[in-house]
C-alpha atoms as a PDB file:
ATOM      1  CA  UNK A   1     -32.900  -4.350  34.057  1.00  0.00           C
ATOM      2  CA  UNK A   2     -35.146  -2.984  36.617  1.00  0.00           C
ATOM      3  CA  UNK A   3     -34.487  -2.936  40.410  1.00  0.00           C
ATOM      4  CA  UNK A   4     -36.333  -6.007  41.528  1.00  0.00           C
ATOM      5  CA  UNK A   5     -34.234  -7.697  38.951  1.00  0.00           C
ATOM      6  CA  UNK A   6     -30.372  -6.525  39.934  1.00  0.00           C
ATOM      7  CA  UNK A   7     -31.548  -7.319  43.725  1.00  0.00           C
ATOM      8  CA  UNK A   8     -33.039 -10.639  43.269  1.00  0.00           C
ATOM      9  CA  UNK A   9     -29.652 -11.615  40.564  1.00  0.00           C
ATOM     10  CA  UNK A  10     -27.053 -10.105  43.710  1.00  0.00           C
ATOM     11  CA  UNK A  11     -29.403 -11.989  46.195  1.00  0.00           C
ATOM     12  CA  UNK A  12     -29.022 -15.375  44.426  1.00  0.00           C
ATOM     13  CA  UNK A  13     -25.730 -14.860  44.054  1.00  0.00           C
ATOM     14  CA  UNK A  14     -24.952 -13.462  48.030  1.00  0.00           C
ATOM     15  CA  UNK A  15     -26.186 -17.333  48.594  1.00  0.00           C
ATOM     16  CA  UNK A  16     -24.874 -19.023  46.060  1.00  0.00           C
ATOM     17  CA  UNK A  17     -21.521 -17.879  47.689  1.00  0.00           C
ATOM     18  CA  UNK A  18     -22.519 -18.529  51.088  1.00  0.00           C
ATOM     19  CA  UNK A  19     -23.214 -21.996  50.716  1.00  0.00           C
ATOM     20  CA  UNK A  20     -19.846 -22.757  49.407  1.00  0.00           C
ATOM     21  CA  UNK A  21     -17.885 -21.189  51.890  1.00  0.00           C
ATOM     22  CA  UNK A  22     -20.560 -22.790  54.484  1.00  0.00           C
ATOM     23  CA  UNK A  23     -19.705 -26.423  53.738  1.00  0.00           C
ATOM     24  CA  UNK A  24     -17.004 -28.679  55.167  1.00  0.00           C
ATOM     25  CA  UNK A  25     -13.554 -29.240  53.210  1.00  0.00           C
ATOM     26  CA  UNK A  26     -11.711 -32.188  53.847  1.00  0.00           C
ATOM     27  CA  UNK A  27      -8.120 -30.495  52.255  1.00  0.00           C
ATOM     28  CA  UNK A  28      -8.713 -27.736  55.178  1.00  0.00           C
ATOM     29  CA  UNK A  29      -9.312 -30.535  57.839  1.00  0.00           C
ATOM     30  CA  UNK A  30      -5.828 -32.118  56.416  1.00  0.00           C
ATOM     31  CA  UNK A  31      -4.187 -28.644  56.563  1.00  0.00           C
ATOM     32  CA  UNK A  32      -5.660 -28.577  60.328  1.00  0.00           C
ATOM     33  CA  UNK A  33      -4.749 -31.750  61.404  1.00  0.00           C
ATOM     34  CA  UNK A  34      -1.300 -31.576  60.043  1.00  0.00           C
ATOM     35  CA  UNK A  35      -0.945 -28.027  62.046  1.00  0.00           C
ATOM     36  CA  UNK A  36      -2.947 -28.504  65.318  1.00  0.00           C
ATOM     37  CA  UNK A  37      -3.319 -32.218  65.964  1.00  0.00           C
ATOM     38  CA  UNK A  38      -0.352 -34.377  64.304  1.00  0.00           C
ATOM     39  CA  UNK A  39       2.622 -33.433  66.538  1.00  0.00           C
ATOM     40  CA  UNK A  40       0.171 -33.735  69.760  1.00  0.00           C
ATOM     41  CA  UNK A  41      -1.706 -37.019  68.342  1.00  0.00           C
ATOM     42  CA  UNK A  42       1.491 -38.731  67.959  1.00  0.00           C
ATOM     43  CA  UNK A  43       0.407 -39.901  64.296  1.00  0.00           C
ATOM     44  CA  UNK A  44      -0.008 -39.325  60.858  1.00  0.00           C
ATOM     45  CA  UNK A  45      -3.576 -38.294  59.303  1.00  0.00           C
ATOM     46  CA  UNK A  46      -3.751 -41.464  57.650  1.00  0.00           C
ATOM     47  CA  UNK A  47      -3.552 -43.394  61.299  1.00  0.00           C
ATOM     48  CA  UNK A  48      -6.092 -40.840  62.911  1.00  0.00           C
ATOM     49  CA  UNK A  49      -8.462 -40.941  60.002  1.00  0.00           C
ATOM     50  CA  UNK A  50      -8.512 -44.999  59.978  1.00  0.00           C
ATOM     51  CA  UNK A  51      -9.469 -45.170  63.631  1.00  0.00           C
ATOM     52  CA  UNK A  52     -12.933 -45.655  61.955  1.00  0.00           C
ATOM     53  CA  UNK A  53     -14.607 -45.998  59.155  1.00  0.00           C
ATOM     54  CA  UNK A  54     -16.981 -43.704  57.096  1.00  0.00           C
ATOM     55  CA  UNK A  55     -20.274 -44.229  58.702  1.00  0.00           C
ATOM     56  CA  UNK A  56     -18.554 -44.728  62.248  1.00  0.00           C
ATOM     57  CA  UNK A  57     -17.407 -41.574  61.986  1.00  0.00           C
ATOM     58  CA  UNK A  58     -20.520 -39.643  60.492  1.00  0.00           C
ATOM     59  CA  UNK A  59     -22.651 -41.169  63.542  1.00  0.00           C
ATOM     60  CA  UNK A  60     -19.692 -39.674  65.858  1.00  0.00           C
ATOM     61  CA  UNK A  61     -20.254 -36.169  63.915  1.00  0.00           C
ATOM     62  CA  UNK A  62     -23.945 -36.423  63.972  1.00  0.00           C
ATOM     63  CA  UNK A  63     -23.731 -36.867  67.430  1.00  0.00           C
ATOM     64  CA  UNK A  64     -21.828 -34.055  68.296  1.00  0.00           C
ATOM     65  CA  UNK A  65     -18.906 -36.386  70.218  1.00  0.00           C
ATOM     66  CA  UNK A  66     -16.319 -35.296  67.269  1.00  0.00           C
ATOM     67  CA  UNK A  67     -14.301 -33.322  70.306  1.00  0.00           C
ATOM     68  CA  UNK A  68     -15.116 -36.203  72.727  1.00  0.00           C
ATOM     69  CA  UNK A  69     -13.245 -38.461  70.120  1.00  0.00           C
ATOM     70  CA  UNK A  70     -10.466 -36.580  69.192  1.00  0.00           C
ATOM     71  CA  UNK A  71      -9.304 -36.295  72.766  1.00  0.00           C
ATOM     72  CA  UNK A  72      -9.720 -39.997  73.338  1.00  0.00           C
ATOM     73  CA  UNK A  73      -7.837 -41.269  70.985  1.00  0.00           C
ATOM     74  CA  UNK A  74      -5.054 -37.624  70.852  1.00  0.00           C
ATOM     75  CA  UNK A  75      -5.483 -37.280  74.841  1.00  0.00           C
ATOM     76  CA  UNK A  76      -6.288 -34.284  76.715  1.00  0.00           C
ATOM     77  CA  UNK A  77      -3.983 -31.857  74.681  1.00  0.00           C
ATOM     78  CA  UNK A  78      -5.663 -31.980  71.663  1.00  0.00           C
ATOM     79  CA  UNK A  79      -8.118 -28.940  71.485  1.00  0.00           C
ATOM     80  CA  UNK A  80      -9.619 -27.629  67.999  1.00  0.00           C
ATOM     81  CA  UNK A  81     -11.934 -25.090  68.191  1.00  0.00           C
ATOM     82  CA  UNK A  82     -15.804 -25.852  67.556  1.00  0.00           C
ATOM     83  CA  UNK A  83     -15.792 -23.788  63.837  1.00  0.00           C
ATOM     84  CA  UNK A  84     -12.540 -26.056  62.754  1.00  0.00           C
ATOM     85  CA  UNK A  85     -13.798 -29.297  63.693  1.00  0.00           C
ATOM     86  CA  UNK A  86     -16.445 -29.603  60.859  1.00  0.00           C
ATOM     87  CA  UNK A  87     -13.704 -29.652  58.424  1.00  0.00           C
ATOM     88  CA  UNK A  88     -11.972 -31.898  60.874  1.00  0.00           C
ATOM     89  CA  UNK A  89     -14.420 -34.754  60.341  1.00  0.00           C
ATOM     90  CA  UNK A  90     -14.926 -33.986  56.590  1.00  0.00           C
ATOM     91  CA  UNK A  91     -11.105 -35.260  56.620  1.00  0.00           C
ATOM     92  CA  UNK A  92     -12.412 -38.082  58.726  1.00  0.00           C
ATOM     93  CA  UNK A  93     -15.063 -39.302  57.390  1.00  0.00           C
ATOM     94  CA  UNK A  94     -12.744 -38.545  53.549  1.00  0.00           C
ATOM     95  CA  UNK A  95      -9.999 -41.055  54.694  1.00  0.00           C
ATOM     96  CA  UNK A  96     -11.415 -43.254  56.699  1.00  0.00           C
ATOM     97  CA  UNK A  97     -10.336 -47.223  57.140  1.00  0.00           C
ATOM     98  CA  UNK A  98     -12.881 -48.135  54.777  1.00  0.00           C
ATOM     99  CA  UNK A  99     -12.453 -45.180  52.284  1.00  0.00           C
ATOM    100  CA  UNK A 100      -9.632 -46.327  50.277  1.00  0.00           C
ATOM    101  CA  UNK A 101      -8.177 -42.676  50.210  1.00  0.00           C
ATOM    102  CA  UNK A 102      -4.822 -41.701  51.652  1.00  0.00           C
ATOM    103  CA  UNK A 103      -3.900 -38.382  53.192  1.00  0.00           C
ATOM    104  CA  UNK A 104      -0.842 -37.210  52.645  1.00  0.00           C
ATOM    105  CA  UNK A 105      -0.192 -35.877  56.030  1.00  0.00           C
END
């Protein structure tokens, strides 16, 4: 293999990589949830995650208001920090009301 051809393979496979650990996981929001938010939010995942349903809460996460929400309905104590709340509303949007799915937090 030449040069051009061992850099362009480790290139495609530098993103390849990247991109998965770049995306949202809604078993990390669960693990998150169950760690930073259930004791303060007073409820299971299943009861947070059914305050909406799926497209309620991907126009909440569009919009940037997923930290806006969380407090409303947890209260002022609940704080995630900005990098953890992607995965937050991946768990969201995964069991909402009108999802069917059940967390088992």
């Amino acid at each position: 293999m030449t040069k051009f051809t061992k850099l362009a393979l480790a290139a495609l496979l530098g993103m390849a990589v990247m991109t998965t650990t770049a995306s949202a996981d809604a078993a990390k929001g669960q693990k998150i949830y169950s760690k930073k938010l259930k004791e303060t939010c007073g409820m299971t995942g299943a009861e947070f995650a059914a305050k909406h349903t799926q497209d309620e809460w991907t126009a909440i996460i569009e919009d940037s208001k997923l930290a806006e929400e969380i407090t409303t309905i947890c209260g002022d104590e609940a704080k995630v920090k900005e990098k953890k709340l992607e995965h937050i509303g991946d768990f969201a949007k995964e069991f909402a009301s009108d999802s069917g799915n059940v967390p088992s937090c």
